[in-house]
Each structure stands twice: as structure tokens, then as C-alpha cells.
C-alpha atoms as a PDB file:
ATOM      1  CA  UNK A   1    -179.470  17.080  73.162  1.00  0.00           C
ATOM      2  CA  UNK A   2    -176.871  16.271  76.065  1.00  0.00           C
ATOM      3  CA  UNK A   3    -173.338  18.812  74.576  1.00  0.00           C
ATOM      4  CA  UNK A   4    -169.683  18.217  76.407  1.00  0.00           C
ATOM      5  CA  UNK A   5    -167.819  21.161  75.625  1.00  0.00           C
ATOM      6  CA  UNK A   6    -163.860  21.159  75.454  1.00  0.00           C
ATOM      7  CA  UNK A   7    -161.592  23.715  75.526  1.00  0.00           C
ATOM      8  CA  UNK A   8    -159.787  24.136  72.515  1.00  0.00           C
ATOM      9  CA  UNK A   9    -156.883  26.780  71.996  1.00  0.00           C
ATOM     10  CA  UNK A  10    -156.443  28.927  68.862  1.00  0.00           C
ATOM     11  CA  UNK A  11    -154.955  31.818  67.792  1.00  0.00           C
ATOM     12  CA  UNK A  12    -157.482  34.258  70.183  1.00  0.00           C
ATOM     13  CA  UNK A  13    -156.731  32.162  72.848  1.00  0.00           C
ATOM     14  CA  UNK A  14    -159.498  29.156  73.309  1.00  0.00           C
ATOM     15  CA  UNK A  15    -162.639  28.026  71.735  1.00  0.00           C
ATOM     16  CA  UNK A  16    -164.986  25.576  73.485  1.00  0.00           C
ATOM     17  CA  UNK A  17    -165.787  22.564  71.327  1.00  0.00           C
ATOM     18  CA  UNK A  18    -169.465  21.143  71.742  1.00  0.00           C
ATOM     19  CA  UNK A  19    -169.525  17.044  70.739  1.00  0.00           C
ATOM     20  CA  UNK A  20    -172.798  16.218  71.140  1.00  0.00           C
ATOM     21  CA  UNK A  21    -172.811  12.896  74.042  1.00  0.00           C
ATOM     22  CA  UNK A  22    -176.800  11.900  74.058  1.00  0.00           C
ATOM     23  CA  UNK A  23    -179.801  13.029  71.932  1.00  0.00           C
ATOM     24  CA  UNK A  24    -183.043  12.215  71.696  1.00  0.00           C
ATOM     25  CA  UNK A  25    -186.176  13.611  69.658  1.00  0.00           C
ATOM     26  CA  UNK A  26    -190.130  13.411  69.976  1.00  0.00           C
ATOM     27  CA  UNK A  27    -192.881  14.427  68.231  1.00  0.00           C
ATOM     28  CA  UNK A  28    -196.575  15.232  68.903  1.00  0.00           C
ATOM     29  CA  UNK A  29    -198.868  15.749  66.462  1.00  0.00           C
ATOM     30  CA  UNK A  30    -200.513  19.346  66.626  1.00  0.00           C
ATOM     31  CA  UNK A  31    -201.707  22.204  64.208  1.00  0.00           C
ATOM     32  CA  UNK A  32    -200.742  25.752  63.233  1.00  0.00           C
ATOM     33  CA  UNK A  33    -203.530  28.490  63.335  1.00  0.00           C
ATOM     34  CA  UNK A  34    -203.400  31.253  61.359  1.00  0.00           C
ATOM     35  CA  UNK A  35    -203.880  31.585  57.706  1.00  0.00           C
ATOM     36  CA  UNK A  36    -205.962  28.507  57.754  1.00  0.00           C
ATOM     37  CA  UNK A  37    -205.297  25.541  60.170  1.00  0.00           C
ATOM     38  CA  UNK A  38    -202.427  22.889  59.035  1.00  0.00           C
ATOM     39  CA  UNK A  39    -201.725  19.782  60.990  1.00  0.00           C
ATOM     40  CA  UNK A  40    -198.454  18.022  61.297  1.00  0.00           C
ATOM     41  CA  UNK A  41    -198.709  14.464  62.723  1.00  0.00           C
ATOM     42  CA  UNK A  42    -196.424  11.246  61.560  1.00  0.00           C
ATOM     43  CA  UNK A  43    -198.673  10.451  59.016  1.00  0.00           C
ATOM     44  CA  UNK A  44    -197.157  13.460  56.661  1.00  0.00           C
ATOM     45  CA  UNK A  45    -193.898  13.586  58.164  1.00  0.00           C
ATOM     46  CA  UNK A  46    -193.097  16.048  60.515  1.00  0.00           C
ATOM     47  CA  UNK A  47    -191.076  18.486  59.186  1.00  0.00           C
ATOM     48  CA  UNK A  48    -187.421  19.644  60.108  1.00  0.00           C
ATOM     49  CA  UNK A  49    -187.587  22.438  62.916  1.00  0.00           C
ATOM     50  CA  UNK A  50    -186.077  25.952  62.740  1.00  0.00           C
ATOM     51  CA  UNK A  51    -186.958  27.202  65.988  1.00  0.00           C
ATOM     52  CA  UNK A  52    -185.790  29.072  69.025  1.00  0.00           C
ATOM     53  CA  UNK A  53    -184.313  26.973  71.980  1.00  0.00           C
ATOM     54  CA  UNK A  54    -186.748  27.002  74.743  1.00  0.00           C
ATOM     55  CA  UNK A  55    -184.491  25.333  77.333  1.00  0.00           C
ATOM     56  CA  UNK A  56    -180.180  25.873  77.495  1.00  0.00           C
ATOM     57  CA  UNK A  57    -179.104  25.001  80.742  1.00  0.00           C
ATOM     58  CA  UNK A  58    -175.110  25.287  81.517  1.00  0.00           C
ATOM     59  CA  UNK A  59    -174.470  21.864  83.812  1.00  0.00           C
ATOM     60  CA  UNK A  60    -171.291  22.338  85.649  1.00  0.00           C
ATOM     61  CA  UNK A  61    -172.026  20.546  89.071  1.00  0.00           C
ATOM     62  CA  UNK A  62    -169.783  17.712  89.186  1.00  0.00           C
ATOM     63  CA  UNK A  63    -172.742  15.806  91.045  1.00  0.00           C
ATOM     64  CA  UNK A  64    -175.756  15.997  88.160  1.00  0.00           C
ATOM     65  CA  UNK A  65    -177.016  12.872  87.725  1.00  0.00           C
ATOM     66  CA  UNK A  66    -177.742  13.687  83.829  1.00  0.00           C
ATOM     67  CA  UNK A  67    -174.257  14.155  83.154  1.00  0.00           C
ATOM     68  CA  UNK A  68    -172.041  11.600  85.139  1.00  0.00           C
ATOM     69  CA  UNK A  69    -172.289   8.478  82.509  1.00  0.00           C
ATOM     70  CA  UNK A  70    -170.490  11.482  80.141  1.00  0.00           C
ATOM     71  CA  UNK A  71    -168.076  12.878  82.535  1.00  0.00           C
ATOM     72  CA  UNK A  72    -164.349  11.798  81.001  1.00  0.00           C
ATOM     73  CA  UNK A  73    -162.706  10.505  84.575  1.00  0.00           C
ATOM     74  CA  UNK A  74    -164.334   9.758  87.932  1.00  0.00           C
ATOM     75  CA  UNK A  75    -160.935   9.693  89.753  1.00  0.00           C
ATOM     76  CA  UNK A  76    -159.399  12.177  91.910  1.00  0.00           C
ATOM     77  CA  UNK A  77    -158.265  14.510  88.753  1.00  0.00           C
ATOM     78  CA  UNK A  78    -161.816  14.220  87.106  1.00  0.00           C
ATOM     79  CA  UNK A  79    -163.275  15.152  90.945  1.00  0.00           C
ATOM     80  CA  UNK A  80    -161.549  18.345  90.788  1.00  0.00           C
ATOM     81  CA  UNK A  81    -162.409  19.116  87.439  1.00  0.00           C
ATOM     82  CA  UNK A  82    -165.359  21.195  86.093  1.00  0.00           C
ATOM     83  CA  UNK A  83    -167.416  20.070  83.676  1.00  0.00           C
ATOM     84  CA  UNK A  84    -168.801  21.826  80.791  1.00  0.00           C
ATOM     85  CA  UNK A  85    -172.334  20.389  79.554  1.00  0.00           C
ATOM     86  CA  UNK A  86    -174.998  22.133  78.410  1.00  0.00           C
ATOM     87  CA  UNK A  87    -178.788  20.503  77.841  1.00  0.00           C
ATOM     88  CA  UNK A  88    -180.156  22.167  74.897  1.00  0.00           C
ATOM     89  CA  UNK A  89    -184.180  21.514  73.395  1.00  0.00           C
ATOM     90  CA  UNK A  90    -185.469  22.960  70.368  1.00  0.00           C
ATOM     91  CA  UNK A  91    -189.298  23.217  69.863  1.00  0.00           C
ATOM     92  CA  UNK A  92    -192.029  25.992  69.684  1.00  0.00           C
ATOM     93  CA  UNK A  93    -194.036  27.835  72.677  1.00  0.00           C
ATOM     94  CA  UNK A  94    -197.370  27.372  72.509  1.00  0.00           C
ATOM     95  CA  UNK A  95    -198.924  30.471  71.302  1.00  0.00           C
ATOM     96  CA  UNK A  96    -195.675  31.423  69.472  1.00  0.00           C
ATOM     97  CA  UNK A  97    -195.574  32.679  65.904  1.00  0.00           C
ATOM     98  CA  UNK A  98    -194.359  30.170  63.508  1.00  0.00           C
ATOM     99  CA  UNK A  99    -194.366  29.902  59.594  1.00  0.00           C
ATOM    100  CA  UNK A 100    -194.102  26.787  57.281  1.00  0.00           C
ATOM    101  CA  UNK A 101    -192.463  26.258  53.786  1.00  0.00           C
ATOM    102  CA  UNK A 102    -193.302  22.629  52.392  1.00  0.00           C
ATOM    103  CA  UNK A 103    -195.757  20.554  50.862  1.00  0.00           C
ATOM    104  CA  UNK A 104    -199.188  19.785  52.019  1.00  0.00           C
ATOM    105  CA  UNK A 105    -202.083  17.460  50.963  1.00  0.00           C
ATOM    106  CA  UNK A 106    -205.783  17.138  51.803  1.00  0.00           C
ATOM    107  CA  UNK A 107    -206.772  14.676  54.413  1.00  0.00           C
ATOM    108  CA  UNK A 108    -210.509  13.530  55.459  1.00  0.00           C
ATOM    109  CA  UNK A 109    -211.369  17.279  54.797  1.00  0.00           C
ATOM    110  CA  UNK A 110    -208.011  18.552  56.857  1.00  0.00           C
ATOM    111  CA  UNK A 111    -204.874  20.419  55.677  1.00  0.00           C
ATOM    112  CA  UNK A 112    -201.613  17.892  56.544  1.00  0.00           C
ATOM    113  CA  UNK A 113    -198.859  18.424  56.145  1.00  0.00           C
ATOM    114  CA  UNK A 114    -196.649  15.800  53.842  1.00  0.00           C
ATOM    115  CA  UNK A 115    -193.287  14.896  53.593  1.00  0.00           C
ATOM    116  CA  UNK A 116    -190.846  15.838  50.725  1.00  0.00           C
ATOM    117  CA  UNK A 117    -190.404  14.060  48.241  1.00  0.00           C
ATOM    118  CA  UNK A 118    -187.191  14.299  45.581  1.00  0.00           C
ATOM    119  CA  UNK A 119    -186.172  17.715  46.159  1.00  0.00           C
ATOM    120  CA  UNK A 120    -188.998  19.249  48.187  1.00  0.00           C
ATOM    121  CA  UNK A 121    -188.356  19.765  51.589  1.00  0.00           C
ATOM    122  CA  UNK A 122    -190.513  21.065  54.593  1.00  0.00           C
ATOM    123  CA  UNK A 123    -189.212  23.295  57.224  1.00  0.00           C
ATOM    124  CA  UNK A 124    -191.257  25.111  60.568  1.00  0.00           C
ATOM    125  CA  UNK A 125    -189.579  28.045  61.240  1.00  0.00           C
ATOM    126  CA  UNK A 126    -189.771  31.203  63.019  1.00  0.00           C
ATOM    127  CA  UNK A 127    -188.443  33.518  60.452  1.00  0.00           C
ATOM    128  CA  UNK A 128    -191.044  35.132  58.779  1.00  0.00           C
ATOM    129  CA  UNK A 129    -191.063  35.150  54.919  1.00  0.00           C
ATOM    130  CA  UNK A 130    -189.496  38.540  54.722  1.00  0.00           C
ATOM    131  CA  UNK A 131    -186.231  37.033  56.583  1.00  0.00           C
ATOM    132  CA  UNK A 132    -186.041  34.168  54.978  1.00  0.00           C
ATOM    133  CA  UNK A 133    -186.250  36.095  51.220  1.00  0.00           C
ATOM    134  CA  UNK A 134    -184.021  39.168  52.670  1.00  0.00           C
ATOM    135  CA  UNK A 135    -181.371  36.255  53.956  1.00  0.00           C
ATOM    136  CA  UNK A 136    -181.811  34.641  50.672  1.00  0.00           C
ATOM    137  CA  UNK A 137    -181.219  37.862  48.528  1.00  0.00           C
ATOM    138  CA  UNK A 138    -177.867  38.335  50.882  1.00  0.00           C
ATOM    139  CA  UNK A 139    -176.774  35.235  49.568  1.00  0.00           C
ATOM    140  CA  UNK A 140    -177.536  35.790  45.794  1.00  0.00           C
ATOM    141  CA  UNK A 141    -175.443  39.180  46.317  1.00  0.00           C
ATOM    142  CA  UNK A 142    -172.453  37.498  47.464  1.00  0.00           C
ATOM    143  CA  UNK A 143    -172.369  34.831  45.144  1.00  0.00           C
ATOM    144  CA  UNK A 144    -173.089  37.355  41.990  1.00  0.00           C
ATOM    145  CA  UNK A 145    -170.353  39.764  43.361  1.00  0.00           C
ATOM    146  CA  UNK A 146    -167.997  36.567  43.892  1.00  0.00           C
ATOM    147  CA  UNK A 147    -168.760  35.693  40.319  1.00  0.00           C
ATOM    148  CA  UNK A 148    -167.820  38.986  38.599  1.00  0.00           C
ATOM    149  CA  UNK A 149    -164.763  39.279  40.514  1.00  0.00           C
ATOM    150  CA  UNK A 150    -163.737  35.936  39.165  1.00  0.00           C
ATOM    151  CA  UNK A 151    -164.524  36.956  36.025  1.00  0.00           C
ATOM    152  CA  UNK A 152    -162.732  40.016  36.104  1.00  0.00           C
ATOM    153  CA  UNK A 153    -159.270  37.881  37.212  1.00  0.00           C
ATOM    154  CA  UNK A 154    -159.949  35.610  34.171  1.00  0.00           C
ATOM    155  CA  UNK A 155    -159.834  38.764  32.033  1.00  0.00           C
ATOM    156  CA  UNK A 156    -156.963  40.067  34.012  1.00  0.00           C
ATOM    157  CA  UNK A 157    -155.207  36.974  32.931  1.00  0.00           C
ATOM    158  CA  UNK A 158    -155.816  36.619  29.920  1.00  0.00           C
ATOM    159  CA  UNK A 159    -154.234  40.364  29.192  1.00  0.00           C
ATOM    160  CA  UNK A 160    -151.462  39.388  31.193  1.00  0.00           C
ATOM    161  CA  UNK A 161    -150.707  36.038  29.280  1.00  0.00           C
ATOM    162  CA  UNK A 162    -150.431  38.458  25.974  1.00  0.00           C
ATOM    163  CA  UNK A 163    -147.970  40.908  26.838  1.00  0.00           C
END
């Protein structure tokens, strides 16, 4: 993905906004090691990635031939300018741990994985199952503590709307 960032102030002073100007994915198939060996080609669907960035490069040089067709103004003003792009890619090191969550089927003898279907879903991920259930469990507290302070207000109201 090819990001322009803008400057945009607030209330602590500016935020940069990243609109995202060119993208483009790939895929190739390969397989995950580990417990047992899983492949991921196009024939199951490759799933949605959750994965480190292995490349973010800042692109301020005026002169990069990646990001003129994006720069806003080519005159004099935009010359003096400096622009704020960054080039960002998201995949997996070889070698680099990795954990999947989705639905697989059998395939001449070979784990695949599939793509969801209804409300499955597949995701390759770094977390390991330990993040993902201790993020999860965060959640589930916030919500349940969100819940019984509504609750109490409703209660609290309901008093109040007697006296």
C-alpha cells in the first residue's frame, strides 16, 4: 500500500491523516509447518492476514519516482513542499512463527486450507492463542462491566421516577 499523509490539527496540536493513494495485493501459495503441515493456495481461499509489517519506508524526497503521480501540485509551491508517503507491506518472514484460526478440508491426501463460508472466517496471524483469548477476555470484561453499570442507572432511575 502507497499512504499520503496530511496534517491535520486538533486539540493537541496536529494529527497526520494517512488516505491510502495505490494498493495492490499478491498471493503465493505456501504451507505452515508445525503442528502438522497446512497449505494455503487460491484453491481454499487465502485467508485474511494479521501479520507484522515487514517493510515501512517514510518517502519524503520530492524526486521518488513511486510517489510523483500522488504528489498534490508539481508547481513551484508543491516543489518546495515535503511530502509525506509512506510504503507499507504486510506478509510473514519466512521462518517466522505464525498461527491460523479457520476452516480446513482434506485435499489429494493434504491439509488446505478453505474459505469461510456464512459466518466462518479464516485469519493467519501472529498472535498466539493465548493473546488472542487474553485480548478476547479484555473485551468480555468491558462489555460485562459496561452492562452492569447500565443496569445500575436503570435502577437508579427508576427510584428516582418514584420519589
Amino acid at each position: 500500500h502507497l499512504e499520503r499523509g496530511t496534517e491535520v490539527p486538533d486539540d493537541d496540536g496536529s494529527t497526520t491523516k494517512w488516505e491510502t493513494v495505490w494498493s495492490q495485493s499478491a498471493s503465493t501459495p505456501f504451507r505452515l509447518k508445525g503442528a502438522g503441515e497446512l497449505w494455503f493456495d487460491e484453491r481454499g481461499g487465502m485467508p485474511q492476514l494479521d501479520a507484522p509489517s515487514t517493510f515501512d519506508q517514510n518517502i519524503h524526497d520530492i524526486t521518488n519516482p513511486i510517489i510523483m503521480p500522488y504528489l498534490p501540485g508539481r508547481g513551484f509551491l508543491g516543489r518546495l513542499s515535503k511530502p509525506n508517503f509512506h510504503a507499507v507491506e504486510t506478509s510473514f518472514a519466512p521462518g517466522s512463527q505464525a498461527f491460523f484460526i479457520g476452516p480446513v478440508e482434506a485435499v489429494n491426501g493434504f491439509w488446505v486450507a478453505r474459505a469461510g463460508q456464512d459466518k466462518e472466517y479464516s485469519v493467519l496471524t501472529w498472535k498466539s492463542e493465548q493473546q488472542v483469548r487474553s485480548r478476547m477476555s479484555r473485551a468480555g470484561t468491558i462489555w460485562w462491566v459496561l452492562s452492569l453499570l447500565a443496569f445500575a442507572a436503570g435502577v437508579l432511575a427508576i427510584i428516582v421516577s418514584f420519589n
